[in-house]
N, C-alpha and C. Protein backbone atom coordinates (compact mmCIF):
# COMPACT_ATOMS: atom_id res chain seq x y z
N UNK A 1 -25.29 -27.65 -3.74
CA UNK A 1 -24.49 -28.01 -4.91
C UNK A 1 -24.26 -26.77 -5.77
N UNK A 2 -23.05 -27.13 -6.70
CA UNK A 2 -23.17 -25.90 -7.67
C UNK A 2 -23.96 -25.69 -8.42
N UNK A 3 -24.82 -26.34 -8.41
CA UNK A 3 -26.18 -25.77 -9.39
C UNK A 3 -27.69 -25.28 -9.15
N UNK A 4 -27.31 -24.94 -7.59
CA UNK A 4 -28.39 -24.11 -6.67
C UNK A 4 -27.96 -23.45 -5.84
N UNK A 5 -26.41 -23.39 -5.13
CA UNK A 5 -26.18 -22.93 -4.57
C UNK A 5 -26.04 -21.40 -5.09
N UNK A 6 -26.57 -20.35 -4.40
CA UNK A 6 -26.20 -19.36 -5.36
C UNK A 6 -25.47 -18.05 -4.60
N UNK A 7 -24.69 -19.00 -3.27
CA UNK A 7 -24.14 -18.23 -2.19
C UNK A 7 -21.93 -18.03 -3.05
N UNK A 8 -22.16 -19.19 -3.88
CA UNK A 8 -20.89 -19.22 -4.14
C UNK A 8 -20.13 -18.27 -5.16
N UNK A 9 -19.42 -17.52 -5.00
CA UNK A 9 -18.99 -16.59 -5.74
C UNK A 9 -17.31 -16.91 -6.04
N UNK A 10 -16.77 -17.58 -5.44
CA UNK A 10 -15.58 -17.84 -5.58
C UNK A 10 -15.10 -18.98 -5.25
N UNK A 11 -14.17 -19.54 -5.95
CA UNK A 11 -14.19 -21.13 -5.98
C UNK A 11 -12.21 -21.38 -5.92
N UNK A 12 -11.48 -21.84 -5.21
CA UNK A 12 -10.53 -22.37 -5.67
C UNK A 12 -10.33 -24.01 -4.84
N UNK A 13 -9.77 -24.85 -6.32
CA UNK A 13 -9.61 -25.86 -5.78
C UNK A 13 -8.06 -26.17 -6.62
N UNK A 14 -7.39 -27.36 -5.54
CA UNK A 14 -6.33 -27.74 -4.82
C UNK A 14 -6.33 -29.19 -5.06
N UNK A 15 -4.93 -29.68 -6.06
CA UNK A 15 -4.91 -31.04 -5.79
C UNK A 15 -5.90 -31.77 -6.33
N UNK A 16 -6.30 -31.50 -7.10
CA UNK A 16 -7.60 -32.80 -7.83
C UNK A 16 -7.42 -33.15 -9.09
N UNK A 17 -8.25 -34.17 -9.35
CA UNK A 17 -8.44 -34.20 -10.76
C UNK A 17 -9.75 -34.06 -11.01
N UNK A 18 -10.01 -33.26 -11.93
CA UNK A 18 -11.45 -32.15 -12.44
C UNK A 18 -12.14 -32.92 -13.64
N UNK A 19 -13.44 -33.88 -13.30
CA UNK A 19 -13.98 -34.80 -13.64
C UNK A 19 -14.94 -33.30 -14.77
N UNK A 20 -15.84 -34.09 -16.01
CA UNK A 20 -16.08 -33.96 -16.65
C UNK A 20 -17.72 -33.66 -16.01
N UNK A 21 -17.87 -34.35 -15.07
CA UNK A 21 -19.47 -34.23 -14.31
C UNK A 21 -19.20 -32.82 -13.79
N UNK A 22 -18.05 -32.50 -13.22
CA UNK A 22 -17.67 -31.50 -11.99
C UNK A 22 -17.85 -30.03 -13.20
N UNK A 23 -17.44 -30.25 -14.42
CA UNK A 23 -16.95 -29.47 -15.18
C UNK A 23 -18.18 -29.14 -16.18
N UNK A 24 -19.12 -29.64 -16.23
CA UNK A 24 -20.69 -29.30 -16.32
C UNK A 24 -20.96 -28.40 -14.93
N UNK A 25 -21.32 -28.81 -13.90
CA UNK A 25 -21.93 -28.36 -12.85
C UNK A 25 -20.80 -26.99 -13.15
N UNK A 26 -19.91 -26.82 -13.19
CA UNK A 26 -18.99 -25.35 -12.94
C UNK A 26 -19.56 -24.86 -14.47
N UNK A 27 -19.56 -25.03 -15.29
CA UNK A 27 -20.42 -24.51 -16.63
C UNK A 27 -21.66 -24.24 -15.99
N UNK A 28 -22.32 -25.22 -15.84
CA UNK A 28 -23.99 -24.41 -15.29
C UNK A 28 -23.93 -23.22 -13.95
N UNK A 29 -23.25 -23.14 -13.77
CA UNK A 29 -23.58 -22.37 -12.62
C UNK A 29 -22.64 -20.99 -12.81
N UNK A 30 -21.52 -21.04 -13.93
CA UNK A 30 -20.89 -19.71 -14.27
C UNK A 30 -22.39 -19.55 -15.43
N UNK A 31 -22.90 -20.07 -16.06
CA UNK A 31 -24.10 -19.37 -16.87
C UNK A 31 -25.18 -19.13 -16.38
N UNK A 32 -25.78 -19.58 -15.51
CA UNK A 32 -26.92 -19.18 -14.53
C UNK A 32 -26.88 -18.61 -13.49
N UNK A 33 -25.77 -18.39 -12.45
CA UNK A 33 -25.34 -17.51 -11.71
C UNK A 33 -24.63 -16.29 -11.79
N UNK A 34 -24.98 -15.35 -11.69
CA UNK A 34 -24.50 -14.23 -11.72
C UNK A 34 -23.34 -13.59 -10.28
N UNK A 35 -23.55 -14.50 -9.36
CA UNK A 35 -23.03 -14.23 -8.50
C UNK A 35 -21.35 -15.15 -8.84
N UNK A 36 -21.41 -16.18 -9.28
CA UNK A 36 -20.17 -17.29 -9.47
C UNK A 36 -19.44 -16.40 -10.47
N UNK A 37 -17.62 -15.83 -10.04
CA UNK A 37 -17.24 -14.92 -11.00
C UNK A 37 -15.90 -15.09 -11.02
N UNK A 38 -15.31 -16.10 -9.89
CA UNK A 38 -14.06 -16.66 -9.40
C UNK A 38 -13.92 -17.69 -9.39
N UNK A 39 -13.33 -18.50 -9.83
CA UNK A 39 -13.19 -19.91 -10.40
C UNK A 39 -10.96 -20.39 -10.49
N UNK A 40 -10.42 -21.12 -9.95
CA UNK A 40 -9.24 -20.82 -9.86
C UNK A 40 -8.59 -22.38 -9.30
N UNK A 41 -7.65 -23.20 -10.37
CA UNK A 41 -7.10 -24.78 -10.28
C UNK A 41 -6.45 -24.20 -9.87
N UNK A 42 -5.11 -25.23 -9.09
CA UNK A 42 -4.00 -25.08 -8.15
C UNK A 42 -3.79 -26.94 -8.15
N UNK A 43 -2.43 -26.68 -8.93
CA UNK A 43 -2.04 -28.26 -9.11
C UNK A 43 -3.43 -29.52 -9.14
N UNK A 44 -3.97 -29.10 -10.14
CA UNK A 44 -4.92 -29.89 -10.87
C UNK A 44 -4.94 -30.61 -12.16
N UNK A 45 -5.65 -31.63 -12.41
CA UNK A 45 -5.33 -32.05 -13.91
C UNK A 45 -7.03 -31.94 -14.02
N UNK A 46 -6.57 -31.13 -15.41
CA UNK A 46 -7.47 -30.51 -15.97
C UNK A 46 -7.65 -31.29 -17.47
N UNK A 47 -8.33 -31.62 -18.08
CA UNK A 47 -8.26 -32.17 -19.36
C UNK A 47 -8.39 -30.68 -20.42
N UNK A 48 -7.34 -31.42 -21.63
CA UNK A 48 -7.50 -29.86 -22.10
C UNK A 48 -8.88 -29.41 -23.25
N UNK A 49 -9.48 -30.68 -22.69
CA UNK A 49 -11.15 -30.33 -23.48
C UNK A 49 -11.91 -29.48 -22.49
N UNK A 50 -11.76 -30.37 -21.21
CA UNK A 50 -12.44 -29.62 -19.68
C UNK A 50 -12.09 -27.87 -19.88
N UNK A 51 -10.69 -27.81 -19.95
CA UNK A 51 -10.11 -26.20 -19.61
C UNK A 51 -10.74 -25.25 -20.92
N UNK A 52 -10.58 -26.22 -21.95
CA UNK A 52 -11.39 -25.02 -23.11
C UNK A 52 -12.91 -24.70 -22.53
N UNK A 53 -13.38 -25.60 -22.17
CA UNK A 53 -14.66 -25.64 -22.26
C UNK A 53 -15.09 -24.30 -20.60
N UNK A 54 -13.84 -24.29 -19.79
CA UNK A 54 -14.40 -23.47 -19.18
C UNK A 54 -13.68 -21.96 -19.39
N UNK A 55 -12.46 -22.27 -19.97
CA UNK A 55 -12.26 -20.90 -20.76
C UNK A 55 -13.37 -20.48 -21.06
N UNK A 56 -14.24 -21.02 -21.94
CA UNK A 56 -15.58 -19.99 -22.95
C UNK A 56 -15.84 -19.42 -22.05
N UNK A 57 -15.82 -20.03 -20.73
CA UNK A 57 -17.18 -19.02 -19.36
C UNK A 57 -16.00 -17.48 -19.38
N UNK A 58 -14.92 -17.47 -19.27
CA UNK A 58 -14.24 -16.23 -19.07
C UNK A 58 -14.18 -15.76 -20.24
N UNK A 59 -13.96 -16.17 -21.27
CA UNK A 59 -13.63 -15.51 -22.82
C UNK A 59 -15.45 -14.30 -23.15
N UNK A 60 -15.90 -15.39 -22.64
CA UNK A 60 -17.74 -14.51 -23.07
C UNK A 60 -18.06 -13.54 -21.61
N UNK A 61 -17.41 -13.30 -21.16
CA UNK A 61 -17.74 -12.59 -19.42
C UNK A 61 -18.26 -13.12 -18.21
N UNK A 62 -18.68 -13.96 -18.60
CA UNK A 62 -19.81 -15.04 -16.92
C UNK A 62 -18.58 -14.77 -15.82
N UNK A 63 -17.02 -15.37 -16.25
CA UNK A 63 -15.77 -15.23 -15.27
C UNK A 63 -15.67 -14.27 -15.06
N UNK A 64 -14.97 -13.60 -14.32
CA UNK A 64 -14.07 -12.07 -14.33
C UNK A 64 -12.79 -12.59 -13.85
N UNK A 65 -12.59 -13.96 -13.31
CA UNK A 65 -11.00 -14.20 -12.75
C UNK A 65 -11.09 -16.09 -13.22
N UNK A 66 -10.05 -16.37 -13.90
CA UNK A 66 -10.43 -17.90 -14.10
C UNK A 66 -8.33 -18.37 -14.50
N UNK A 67 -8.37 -19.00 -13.48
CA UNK A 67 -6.98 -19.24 -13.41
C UNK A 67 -6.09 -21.20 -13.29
N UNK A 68 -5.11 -21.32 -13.92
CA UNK A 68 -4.50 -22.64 -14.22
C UNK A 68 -3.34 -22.49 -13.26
N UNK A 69 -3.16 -23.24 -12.32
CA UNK A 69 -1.66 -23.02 -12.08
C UNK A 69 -0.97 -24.80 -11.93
N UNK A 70 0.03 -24.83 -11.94
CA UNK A 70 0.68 -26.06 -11.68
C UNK A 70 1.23 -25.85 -10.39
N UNK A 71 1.18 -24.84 -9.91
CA UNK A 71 1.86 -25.28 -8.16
C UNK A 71 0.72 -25.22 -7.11
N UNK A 72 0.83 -25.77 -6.33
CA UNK A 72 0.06 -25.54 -5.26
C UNK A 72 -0.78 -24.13 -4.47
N UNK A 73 -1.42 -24.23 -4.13
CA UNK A 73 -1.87 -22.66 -3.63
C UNK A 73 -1.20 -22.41 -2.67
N UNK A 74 -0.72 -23.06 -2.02
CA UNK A 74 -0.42 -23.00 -0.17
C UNK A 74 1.33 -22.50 -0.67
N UNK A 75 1.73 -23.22 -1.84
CA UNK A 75 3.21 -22.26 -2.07
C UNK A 75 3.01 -20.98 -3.07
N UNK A 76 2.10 -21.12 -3.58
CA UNK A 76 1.90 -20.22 -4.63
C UNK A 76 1.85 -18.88 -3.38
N UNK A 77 0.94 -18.90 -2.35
CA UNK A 77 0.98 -17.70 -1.66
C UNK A 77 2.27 -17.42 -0.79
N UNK A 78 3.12 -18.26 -0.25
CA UNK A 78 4.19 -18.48 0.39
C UNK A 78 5.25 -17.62 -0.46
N UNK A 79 5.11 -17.75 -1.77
CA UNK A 79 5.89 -17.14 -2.12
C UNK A 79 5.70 -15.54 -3.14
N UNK A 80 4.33 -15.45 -2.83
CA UNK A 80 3.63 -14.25 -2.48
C UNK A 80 4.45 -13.34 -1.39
N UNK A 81 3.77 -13.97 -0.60
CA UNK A 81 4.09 -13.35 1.16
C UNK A 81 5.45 -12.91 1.49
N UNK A 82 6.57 -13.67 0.75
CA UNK A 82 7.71 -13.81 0.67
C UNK A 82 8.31 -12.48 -0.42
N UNK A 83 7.62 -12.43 -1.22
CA UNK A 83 7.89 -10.94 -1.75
C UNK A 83 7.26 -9.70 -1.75
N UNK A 84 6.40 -9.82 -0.80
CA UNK A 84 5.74 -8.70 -0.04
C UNK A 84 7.06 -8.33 0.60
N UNK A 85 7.50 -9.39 1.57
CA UNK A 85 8.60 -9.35 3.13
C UNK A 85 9.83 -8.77 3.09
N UNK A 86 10.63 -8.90 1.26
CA UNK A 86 11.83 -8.44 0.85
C UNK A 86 11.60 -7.15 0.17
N UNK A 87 10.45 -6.68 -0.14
CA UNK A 87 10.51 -5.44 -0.65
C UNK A 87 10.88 -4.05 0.32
């Protein structure tokens, strides 16, 4: 779990909705892990109490990368890849 695992350093999730239990366990483990430093939604609903609350982890340093997106990851890189290809 995220609150022993201490192999996890990078996290992105896809498509969910980001429960308030889930959003403790990702708080405890950006403050007690030193290794957890990547953290990253992709078309998620996030409550905007949940998202403050894990802002603080990046605003105070625990994060080094902590990201919101509304599109998907799987297009988000597609259209990455896609302007790698035209340059």
């Amino acid at each position: 779990s995220l609150q022993h695992d201490e192999f996890i350093s990078r996290l992105c999730i896809s498509s969910s909705t980001i429960s308030s239990k889930l959003t403790k366990a990702l708080l405890h483990a950006g403050e007690k892990r030193d290794t957890f430093t990547y953290l990253e939604f992709y078309n998620c609903q996030v409550s905007d109490d949940e998202q403050a609350k894990l802002q603080s982890l990046y605003e105070n340093g625990r994060l080094h990368q902590l990201g919101f997106y509304e599109q998907p990851r799987w297009l988000m890189m597609l259209e990455k890849t896609n302007e790698s290809l035209n340059r």
